[in-house]
C-alpha atoms as a PDB file:
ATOM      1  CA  UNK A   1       0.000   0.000   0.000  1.00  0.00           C
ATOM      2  CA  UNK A   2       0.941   3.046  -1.143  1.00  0.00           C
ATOM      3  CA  UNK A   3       0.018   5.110   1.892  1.00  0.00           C
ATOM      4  CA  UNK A   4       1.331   8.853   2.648  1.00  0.00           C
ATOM      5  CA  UNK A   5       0.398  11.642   5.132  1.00  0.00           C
ATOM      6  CA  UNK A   6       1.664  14.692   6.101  1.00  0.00           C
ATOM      7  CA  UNK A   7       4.847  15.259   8.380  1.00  0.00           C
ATOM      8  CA  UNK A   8       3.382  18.343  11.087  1.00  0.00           C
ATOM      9  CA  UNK A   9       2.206  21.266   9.110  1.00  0.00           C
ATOM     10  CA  UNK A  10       5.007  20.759   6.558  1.00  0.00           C
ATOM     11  CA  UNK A  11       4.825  20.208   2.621  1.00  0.00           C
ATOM     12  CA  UNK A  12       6.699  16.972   3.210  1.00  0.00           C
ATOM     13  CA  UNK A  13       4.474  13.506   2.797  1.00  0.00           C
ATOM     14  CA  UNK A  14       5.549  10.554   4.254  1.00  0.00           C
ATOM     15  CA  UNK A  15       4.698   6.560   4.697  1.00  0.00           C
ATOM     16  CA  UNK A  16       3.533   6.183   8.287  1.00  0.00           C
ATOM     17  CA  UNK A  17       6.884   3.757   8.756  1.00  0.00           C
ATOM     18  CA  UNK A  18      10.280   4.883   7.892  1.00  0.00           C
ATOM     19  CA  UNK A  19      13.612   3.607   8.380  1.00  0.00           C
ATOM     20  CA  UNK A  20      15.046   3.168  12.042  1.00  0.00           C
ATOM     21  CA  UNK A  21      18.514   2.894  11.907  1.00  0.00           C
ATOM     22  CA  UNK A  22      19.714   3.140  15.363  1.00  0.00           C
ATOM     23  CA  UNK A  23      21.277  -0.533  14.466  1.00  0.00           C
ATOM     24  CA  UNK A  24      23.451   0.525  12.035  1.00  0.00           C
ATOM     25  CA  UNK A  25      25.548   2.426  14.610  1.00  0.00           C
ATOM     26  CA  UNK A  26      28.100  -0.991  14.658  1.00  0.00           C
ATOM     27  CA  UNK A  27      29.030   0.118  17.786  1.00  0.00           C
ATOM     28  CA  UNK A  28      28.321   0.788  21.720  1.00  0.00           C
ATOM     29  CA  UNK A  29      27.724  -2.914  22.562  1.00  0.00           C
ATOM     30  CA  UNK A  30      23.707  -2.257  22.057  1.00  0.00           C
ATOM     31  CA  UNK A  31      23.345  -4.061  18.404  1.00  0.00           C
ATOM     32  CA  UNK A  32      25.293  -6.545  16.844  1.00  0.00           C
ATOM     33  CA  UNK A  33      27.534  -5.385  13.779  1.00  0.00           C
ATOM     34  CA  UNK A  34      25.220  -4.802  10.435  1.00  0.00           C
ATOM     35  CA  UNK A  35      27.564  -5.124   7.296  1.00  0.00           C
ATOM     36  CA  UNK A  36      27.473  -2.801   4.220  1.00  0.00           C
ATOM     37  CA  UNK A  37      25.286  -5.467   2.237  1.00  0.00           C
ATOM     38  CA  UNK A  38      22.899  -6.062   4.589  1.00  0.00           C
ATOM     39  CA  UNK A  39      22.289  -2.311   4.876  1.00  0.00           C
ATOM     40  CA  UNK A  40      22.115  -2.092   1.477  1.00  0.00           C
ATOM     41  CA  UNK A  41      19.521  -4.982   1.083  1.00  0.00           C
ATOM     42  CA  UNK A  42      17.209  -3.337   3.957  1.00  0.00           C
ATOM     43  CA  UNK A  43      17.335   0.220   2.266  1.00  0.00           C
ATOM     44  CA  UNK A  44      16.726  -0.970  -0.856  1.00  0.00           C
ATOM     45  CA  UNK A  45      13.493  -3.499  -0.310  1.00  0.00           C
ATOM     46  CA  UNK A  46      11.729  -0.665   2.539  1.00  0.00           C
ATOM     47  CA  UNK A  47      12.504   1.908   0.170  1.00  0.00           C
ATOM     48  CA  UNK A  48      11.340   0.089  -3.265  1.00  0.00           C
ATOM     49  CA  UNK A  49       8.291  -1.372  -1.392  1.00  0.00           C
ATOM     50  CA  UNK A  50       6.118   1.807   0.774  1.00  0.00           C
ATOM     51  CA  UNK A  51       8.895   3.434   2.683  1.00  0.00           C
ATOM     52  CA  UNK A  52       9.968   6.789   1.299  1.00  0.00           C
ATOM     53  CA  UNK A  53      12.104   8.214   4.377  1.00  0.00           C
ATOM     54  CA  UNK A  54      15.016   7.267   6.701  1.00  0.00           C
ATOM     55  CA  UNK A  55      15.760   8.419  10.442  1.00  0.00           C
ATOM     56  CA  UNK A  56      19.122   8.487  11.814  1.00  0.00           C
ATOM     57  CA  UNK A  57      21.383  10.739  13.925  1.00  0.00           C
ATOM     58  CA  UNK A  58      24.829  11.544  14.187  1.00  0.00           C
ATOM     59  CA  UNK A  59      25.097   9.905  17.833  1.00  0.00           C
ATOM     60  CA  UNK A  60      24.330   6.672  15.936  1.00  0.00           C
ATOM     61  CA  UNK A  61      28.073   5.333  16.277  1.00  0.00           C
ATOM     62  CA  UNK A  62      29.759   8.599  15.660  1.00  0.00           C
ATOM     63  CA  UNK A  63      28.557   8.992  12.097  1.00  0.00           C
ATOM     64  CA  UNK A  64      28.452   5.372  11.233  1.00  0.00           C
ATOM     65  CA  UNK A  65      24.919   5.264  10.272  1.00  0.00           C
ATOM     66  CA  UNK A  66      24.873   8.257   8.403  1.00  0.00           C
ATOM     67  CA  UNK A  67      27.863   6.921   6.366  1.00  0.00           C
ATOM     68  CA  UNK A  68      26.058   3.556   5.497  1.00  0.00           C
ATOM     69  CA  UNK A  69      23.285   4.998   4.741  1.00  0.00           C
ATOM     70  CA  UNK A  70      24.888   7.661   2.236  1.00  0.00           C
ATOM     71  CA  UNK A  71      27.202   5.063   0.770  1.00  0.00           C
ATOM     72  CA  UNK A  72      24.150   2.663   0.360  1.00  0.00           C
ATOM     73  CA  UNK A  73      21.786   5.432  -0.900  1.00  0.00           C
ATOM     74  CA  UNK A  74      24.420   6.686  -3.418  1.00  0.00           C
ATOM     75  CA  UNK A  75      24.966   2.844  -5.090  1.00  0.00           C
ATOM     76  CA  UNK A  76      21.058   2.812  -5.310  1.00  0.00           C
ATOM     77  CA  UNK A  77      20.688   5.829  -7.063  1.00  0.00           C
ATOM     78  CA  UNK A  78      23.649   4.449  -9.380  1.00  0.00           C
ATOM     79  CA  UNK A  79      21.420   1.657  -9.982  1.00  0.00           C
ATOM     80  CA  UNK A  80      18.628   3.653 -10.771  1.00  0.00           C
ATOM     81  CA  UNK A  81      16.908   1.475  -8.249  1.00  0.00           C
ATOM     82  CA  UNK A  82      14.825   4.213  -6.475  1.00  0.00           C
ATOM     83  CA  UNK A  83      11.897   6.108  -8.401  1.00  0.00           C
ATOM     84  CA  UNK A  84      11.620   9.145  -6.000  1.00  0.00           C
ATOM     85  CA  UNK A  85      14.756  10.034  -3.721  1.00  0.00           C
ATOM     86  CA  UNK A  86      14.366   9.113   0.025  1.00  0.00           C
ATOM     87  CA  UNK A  87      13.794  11.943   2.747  1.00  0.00           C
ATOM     88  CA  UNK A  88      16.070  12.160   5.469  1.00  0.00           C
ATOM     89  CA  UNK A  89      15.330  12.465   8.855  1.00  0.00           C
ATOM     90  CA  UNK A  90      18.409  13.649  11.227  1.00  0.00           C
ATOM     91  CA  UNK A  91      19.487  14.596  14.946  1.00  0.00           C
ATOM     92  CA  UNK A  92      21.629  17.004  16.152  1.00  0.00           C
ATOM     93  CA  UNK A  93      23.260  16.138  19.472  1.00  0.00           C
ATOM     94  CA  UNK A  94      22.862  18.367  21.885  1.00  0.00           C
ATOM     95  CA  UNK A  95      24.107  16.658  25.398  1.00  0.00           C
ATOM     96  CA  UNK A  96      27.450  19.090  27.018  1.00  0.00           C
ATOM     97  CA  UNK A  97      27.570  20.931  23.353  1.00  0.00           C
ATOM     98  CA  UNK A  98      26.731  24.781  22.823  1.00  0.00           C
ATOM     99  CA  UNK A  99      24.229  25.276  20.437  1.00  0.00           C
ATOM    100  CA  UNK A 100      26.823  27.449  17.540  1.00  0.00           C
ATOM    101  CA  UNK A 101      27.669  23.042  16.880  1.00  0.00           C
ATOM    102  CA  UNK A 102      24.599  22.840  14.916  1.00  0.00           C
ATOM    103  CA  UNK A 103      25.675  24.668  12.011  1.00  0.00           C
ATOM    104  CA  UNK A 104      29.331  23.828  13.340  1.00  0.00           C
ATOM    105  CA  UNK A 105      28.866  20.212  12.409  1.00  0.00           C
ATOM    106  CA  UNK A 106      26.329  20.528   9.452  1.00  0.00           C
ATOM    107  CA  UNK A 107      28.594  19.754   6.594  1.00  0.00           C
ATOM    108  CA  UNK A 108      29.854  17.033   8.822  1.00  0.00           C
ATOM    109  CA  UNK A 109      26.185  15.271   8.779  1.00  0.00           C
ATOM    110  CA  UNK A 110      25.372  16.431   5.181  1.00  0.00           C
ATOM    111  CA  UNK A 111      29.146  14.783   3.800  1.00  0.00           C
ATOM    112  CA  UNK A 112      28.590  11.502   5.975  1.00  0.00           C
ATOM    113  CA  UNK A 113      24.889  11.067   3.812  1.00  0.00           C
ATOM    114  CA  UNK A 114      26.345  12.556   0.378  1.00  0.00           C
ATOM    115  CA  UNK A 115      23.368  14.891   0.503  1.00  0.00           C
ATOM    116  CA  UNK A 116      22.962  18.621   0.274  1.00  0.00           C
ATOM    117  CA  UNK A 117      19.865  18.894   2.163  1.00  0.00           C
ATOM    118  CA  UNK A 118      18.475  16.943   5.182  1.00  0.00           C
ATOM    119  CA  UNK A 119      14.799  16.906   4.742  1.00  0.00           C
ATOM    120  CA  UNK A 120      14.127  17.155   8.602  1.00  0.00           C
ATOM    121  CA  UNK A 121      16.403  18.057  11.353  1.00  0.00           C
ATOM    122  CA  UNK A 122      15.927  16.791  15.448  1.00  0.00           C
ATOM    123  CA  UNK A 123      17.037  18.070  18.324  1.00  0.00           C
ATOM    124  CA  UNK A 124      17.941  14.830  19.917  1.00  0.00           C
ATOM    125  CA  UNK A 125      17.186  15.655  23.821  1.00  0.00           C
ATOM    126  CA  UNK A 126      16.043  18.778  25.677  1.00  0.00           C
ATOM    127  CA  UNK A 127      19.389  18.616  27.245  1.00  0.00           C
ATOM    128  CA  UNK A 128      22.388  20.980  26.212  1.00  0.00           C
ATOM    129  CA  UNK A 129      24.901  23.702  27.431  1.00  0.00           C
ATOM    130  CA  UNK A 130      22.740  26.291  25.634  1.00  0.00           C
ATOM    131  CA  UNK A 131      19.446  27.536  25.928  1.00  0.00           C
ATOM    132  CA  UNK A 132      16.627  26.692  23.330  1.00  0.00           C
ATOM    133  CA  UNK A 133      16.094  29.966  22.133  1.00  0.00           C
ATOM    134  CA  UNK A 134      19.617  29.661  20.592  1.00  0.00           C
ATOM    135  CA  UNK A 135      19.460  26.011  20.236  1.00  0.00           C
ATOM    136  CA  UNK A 136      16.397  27.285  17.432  1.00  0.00           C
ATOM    137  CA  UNK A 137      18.470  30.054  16.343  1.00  0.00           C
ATOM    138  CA  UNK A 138      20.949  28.075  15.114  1.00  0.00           C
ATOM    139  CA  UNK A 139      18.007  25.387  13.437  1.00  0.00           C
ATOM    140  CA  UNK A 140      16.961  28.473  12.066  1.00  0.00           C
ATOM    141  CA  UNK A 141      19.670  29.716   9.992  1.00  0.00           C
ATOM    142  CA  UNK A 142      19.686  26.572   8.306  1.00  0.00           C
ATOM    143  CA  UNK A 143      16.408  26.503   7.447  1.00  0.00           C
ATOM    144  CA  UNK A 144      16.985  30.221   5.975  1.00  0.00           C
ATOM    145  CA  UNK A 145      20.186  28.934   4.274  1.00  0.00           C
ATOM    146  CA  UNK A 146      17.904  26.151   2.669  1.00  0.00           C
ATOM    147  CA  UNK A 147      20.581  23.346   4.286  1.00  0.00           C
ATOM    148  CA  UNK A 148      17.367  21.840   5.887  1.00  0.00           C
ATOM    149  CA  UNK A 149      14.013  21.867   5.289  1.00  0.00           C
ATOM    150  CA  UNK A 150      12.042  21.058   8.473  1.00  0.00           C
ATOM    151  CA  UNK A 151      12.840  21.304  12.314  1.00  0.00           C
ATOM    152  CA  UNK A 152      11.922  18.647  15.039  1.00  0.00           C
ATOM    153  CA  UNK A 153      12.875  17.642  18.358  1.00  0.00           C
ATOM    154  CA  UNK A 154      13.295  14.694  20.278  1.00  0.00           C
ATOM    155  CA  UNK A 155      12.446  13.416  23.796  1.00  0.00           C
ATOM    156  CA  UNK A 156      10.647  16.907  24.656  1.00  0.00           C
ATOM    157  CA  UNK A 157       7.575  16.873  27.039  1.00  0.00           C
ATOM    158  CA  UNK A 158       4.729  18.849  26.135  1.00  0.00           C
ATOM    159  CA  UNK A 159       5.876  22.022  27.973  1.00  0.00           C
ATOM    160  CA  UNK A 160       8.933  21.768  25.816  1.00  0.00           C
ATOM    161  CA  UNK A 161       7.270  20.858  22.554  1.00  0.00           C
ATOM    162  CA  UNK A 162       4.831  24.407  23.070  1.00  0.00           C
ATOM    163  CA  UNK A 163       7.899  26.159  24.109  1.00  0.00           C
ATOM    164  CA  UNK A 164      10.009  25.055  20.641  1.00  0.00           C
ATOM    165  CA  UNK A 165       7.031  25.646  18.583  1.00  0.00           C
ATOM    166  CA  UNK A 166       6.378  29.280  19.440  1.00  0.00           C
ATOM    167  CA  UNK A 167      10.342  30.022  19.281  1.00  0.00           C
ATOM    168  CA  UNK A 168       9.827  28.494  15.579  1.00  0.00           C
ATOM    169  CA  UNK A 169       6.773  30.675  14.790  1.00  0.00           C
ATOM    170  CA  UNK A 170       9.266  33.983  15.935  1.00  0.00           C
ATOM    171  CA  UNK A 171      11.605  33.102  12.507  1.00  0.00           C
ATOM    172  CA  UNK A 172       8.442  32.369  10.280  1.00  0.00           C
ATOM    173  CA  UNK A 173       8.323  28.357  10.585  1.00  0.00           C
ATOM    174  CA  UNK A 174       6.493  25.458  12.745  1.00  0.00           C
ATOM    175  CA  UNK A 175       7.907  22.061  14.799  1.00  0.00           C
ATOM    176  CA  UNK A 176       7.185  19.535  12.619  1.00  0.00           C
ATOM    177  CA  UNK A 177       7.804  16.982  15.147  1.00  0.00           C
ATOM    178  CA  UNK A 178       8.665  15.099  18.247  1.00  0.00           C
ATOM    179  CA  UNK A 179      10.343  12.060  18.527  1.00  0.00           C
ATOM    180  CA  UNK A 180       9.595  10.054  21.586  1.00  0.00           C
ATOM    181  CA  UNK A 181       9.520   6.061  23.057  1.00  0.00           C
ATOM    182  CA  UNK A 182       5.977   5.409  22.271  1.00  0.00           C
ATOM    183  CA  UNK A 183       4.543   1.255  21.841  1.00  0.00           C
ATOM    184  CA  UNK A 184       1.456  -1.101  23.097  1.00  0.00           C
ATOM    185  CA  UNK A 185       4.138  -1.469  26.226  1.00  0.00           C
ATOM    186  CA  UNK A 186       5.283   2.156  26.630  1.00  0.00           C
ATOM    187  CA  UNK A 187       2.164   4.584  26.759  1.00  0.00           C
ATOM    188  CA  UNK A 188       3.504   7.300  28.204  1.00  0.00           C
ATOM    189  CA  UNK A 189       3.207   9.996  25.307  1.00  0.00           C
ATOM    190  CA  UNK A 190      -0.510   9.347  26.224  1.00  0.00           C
ATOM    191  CA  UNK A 191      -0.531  10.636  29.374  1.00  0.00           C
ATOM    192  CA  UNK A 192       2.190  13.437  30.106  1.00  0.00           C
ATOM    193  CA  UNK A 193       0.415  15.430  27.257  1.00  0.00           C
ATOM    194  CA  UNK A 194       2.592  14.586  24.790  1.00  0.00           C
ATOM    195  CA  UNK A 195       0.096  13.529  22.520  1.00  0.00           C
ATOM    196  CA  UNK A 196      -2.726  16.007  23.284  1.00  0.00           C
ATOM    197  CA  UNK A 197      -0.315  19.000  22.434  1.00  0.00           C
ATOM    198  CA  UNK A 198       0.911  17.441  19.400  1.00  0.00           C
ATOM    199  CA  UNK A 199      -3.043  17.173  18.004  1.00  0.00           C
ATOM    200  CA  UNK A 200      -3.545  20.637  19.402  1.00  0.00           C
ATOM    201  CA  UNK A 201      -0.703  22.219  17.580  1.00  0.00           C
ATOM    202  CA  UNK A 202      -0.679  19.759  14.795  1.00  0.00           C
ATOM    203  CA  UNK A 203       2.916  18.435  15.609  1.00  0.00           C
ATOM    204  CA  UNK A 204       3.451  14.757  14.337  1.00  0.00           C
ATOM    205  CA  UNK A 205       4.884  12.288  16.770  1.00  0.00           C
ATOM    206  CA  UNK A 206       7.712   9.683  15.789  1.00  0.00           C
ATOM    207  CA  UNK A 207       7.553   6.727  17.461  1.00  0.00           C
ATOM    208  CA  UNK A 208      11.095   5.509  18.584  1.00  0.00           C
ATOM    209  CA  UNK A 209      11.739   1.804  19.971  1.00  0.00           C
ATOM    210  CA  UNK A 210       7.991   0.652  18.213  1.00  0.00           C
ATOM    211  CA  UNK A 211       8.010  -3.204  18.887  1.00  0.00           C
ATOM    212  CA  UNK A 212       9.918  -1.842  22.583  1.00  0.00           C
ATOM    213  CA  UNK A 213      13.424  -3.583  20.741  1.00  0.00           C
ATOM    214  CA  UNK A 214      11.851  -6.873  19.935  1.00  0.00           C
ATOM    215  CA  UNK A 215       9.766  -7.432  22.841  1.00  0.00           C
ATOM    216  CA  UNK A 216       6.545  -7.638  21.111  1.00  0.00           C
ATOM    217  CA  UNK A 217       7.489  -9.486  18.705  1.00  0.00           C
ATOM    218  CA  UNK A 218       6.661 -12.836  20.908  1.00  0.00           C
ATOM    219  CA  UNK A 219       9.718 -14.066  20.549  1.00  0.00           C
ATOM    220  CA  UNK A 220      11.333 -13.730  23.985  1.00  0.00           C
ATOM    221  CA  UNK A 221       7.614 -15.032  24.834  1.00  0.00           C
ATOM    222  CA  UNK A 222       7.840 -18.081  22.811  1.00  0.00           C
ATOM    223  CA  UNK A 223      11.721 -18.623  24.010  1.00  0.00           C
ATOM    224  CA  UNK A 224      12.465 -17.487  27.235  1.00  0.00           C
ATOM    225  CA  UNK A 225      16.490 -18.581  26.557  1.00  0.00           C
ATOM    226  CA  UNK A 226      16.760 -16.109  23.851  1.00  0.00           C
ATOM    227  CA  UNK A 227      16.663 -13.612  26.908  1.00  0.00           C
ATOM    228  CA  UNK A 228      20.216 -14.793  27.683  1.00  0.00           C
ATOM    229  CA  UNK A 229      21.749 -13.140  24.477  1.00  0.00           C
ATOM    230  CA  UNK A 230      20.388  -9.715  24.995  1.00  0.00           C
ATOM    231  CA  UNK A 231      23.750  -6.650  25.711  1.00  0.00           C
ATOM    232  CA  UNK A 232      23.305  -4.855  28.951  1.00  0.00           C
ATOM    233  CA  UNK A 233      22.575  -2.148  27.041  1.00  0.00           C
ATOM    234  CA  UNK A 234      19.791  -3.343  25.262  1.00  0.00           C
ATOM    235  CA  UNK A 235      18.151  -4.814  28.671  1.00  0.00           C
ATOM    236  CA  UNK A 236      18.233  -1.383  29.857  1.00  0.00           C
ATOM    237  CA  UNK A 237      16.745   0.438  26.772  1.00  0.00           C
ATOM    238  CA  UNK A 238      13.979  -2.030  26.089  1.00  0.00           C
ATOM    239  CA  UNK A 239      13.331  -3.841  30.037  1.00  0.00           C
ATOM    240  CA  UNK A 240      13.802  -7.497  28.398  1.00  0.00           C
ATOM    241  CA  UNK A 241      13.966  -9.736  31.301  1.00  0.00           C
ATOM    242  CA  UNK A 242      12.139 -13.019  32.217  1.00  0.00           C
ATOM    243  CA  UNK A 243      10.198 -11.020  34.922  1.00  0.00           C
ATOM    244  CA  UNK A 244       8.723  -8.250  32.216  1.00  0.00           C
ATOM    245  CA  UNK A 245       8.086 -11.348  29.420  1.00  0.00           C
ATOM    246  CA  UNK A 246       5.793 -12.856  32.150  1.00  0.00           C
ATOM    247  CA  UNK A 247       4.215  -9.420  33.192  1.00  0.00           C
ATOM    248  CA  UNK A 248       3.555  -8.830  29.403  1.00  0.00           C
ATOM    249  CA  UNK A 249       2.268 -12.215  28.202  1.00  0.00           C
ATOM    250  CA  UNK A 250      -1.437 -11.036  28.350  1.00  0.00           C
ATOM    251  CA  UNK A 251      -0.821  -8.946  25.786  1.00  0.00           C
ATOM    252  CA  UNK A 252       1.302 -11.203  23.006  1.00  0.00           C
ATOM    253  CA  UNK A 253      -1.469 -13.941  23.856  1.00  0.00           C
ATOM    254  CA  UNK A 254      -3.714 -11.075  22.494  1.00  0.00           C
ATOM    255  CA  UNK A 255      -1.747 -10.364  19.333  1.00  0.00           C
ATOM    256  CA  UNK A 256      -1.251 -13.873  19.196  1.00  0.00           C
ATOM    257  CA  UNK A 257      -5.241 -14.124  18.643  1.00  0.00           C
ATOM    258  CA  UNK A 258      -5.146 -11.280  16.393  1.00  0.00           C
ATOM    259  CA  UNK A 259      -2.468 -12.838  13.759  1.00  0.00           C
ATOM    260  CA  UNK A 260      -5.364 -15.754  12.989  1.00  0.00           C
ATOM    261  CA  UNK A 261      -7.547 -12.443  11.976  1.00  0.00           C
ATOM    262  CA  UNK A 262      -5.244 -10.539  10.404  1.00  0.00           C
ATOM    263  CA  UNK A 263      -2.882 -13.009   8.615  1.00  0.00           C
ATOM    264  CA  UNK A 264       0.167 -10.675  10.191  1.00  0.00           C
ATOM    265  CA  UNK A 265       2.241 -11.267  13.128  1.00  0.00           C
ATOM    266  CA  UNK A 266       2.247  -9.857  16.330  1.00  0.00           C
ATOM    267  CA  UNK A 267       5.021  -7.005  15.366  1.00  0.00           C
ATOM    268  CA  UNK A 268       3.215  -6.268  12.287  1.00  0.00           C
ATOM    269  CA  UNK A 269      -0.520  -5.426  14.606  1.00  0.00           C
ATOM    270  CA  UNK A 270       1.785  -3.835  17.205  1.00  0.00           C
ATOM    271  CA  UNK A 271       3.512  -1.761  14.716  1.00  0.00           C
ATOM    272  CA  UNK A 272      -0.367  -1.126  12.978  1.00  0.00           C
ATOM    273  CA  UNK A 273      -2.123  -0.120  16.233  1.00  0.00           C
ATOM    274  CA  UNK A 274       0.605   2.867  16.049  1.00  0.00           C
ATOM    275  CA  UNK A 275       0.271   4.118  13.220  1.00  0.00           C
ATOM    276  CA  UNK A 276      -3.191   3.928  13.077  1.00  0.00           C
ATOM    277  CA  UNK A 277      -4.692   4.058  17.063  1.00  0.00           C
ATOM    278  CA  UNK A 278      -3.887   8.376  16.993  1.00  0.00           C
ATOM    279  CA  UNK A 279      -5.757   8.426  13.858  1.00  0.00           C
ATOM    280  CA  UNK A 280      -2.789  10.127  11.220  1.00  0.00           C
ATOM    281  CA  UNK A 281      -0.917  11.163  13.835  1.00  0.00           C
ATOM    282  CA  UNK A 282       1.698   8.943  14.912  1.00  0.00           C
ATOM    283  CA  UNK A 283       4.436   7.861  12.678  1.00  0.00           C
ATOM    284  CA  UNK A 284       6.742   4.982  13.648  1.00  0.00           C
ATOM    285  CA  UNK A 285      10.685   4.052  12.595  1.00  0.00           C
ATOM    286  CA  UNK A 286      10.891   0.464  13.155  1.00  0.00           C
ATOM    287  CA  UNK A 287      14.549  -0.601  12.573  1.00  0.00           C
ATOM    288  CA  UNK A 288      16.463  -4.310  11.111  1.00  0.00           C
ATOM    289  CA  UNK A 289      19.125  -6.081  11.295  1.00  0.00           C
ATOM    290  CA  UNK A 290      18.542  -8.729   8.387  1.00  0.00           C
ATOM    291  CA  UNK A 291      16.608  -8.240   5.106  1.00  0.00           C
ATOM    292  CA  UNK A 292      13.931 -10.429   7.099  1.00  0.00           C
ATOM    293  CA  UNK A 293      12.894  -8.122   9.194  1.00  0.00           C
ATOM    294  CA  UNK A 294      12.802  -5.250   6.773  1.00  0.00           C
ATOM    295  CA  UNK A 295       9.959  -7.437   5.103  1.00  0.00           C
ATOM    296  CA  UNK A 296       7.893  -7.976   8.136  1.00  0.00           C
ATOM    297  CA  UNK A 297       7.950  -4.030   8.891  1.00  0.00           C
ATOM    298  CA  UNK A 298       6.380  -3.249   5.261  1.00  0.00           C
ATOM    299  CA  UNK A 299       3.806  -5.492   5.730  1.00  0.00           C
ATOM    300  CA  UNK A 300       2.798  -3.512   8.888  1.00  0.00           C
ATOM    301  CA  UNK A 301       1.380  -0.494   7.084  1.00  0.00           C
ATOM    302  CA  UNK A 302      -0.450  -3.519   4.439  1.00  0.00           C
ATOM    303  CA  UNK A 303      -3.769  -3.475   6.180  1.00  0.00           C
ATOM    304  CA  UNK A 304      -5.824  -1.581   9.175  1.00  0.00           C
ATOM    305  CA  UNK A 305      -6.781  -2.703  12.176  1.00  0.00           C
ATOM    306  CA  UNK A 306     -10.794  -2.292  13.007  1.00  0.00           C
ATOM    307  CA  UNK A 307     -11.588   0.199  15.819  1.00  0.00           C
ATOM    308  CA  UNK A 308     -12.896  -2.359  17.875  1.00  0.00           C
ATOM    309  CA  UNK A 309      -9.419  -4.065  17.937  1.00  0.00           C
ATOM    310  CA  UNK A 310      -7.220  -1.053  18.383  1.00  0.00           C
ATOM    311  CA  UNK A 311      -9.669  -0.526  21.397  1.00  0.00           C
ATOM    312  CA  UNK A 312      -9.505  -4.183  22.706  1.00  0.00           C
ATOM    313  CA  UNK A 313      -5.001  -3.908  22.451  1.00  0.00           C
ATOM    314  CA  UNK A 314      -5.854  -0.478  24.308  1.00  0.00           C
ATOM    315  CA  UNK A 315      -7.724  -2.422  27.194  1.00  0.00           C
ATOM    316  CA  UNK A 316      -5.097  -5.002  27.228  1.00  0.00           C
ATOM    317  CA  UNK A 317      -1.898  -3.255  27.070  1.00  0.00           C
ATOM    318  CA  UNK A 318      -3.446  -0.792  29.810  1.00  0.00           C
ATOM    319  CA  UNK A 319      -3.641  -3.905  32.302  1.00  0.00           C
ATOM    320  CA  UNK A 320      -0.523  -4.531  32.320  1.00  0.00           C
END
């Protein structure tokens, strides 16, 4: 399916999944190494089957991702392999750095993806040495200069989202977005506002970590021993323990039920009921780490769950 809809208030229209490619970092001790092919091969399928946009960030392994993605984008377009050219979703670091690093570092990001333009650029965390006011400054003289196209943010609360958006409006432009944890297992957008300011100010919302890094899936459900391979890291990030995979059966016995409906597996509904349970919304990045996987997340945005099953996963996941 062939499905767009608008990023914020912006002129950019995008699938409802794109590209997560926190994996491709190859470093940290979170994810396991992802070669050059196998990037290529996941790019290539999401983008030349309903994807049409990539998220990454510079903290992804120093540059890393950016780099496979540029080198990988570049042999495609060689190829002639893409009909329309992929938009590009970026973060700016912000954690102990002044805010002057954002336009600092651009060339940095825009030479590691062999672009000229990033089509939408984050502020990765409300944290930094500088205030937000310049932190948008700086976002703004890019978008003047034409380097980028869009601003967003990342990991704001509400107060913060309403705060970024009316420093946009002073330099003539809008927040087209916040990037935050958001799954059937993490609900929180929901009820720290997050989500009722973005529909009030028509701010989209990128949901980061959308199958909560492989836990709805089922298959730390179905085999508790895969538990045992899981980095430190990733335990922390995603709360994949034998404790949590009991706590949370309920609900992959429910998507279990569902798959007999729907013909689609229990990431495919979990990654559905995001995209579609804010009405337009919500737009996810589900990431992968084989071809495989890549498959399974286009076939998310295939088909619509009914109301009255987006309701009953509601009732479920709020159990828990």
């Amino acid at each position: 399916m062939n499905i767009k809809r608008r990023l914020g208030q912006s002129e950019i229209m995008l699938s409802p999944l794109g590209v997560g490619t926190w994996q491709f970092s190859n470093k940290g001790g979170t994810w396991n190494t992802v070669t050059d092919k196998t990037v290529y091969e996941i790019l290539k399928y999401s983008l030349t089957n309903g994807m049409n946009w990539i998220d990454t960030a510079e903290i992804y392994g120093n540059g890393i991702s950016e780099t496979l993605i540029g080198q990988a984008l570049k042999q495609l377009e060689a190829e002639k392999a893409l009909t329309d050219i992929p938009y590009i979703a970026d973060k700016w670091f912000p954690l102990l750095r002044t805010a002057d690093t954002i336009t600092k570092t651009i060339n940095q990001r825009l030479d590691c993806l062999q672009k000229p333009v990033i089509d939408l650029y984050q502020i990765h965390q409300p944290t930094s040495l500088s205030s937000l006011k310049e932190q948008i400054r700086h976002m703004a003289e890019l978008a003047d200069k034409g380097i980028i196209k869009n601003v967003g943010i990342s990991n704001f609360t509400a107060k913060g989202m309403r705060k970024a958006d009316k420093l946009l409006r002073e330099h003539g432009l809008r927040l087209a977005s916040n990037q935050v944890k958001y799954n059937l297992l993490h609900r929180k957008p929901e009820k720290n506002g997050v989500i009722e300011t973005a529909k009030e100010l028509g701010i989209s919302i990128i949901a980061y970590s959308p199958l909560q890094q492989g836990m709805l899936t089922g298959r730390f459900h179905n085999d508790l021993s895969a538990t045992d391979n899981i980095s430190l890291l990733r335990r922390f990030h995603s709360g994949i323990s034998r404790k949590n995979i009991e706590r949370t059966r309920p609900l992959i016995d429910t998507l279990n039920k569902l798959e007999e409906k729907y013909q689609k597996t229990p990431a495919q509904i979990s990654l559905n009921w995001l995209i579609y349970s804010q009405g337009e919304l919500v737009f996810a990045i589900p990431g992968a780490t084989k071809l495989e996987q890549a498959q399974s997340n286009i076939k998310a945005q295939s088909f619509r769950l009914s109301q009255e099953d987006i309701e009953l996963l509601n009732k479920v996941s709020e159990s828990i």
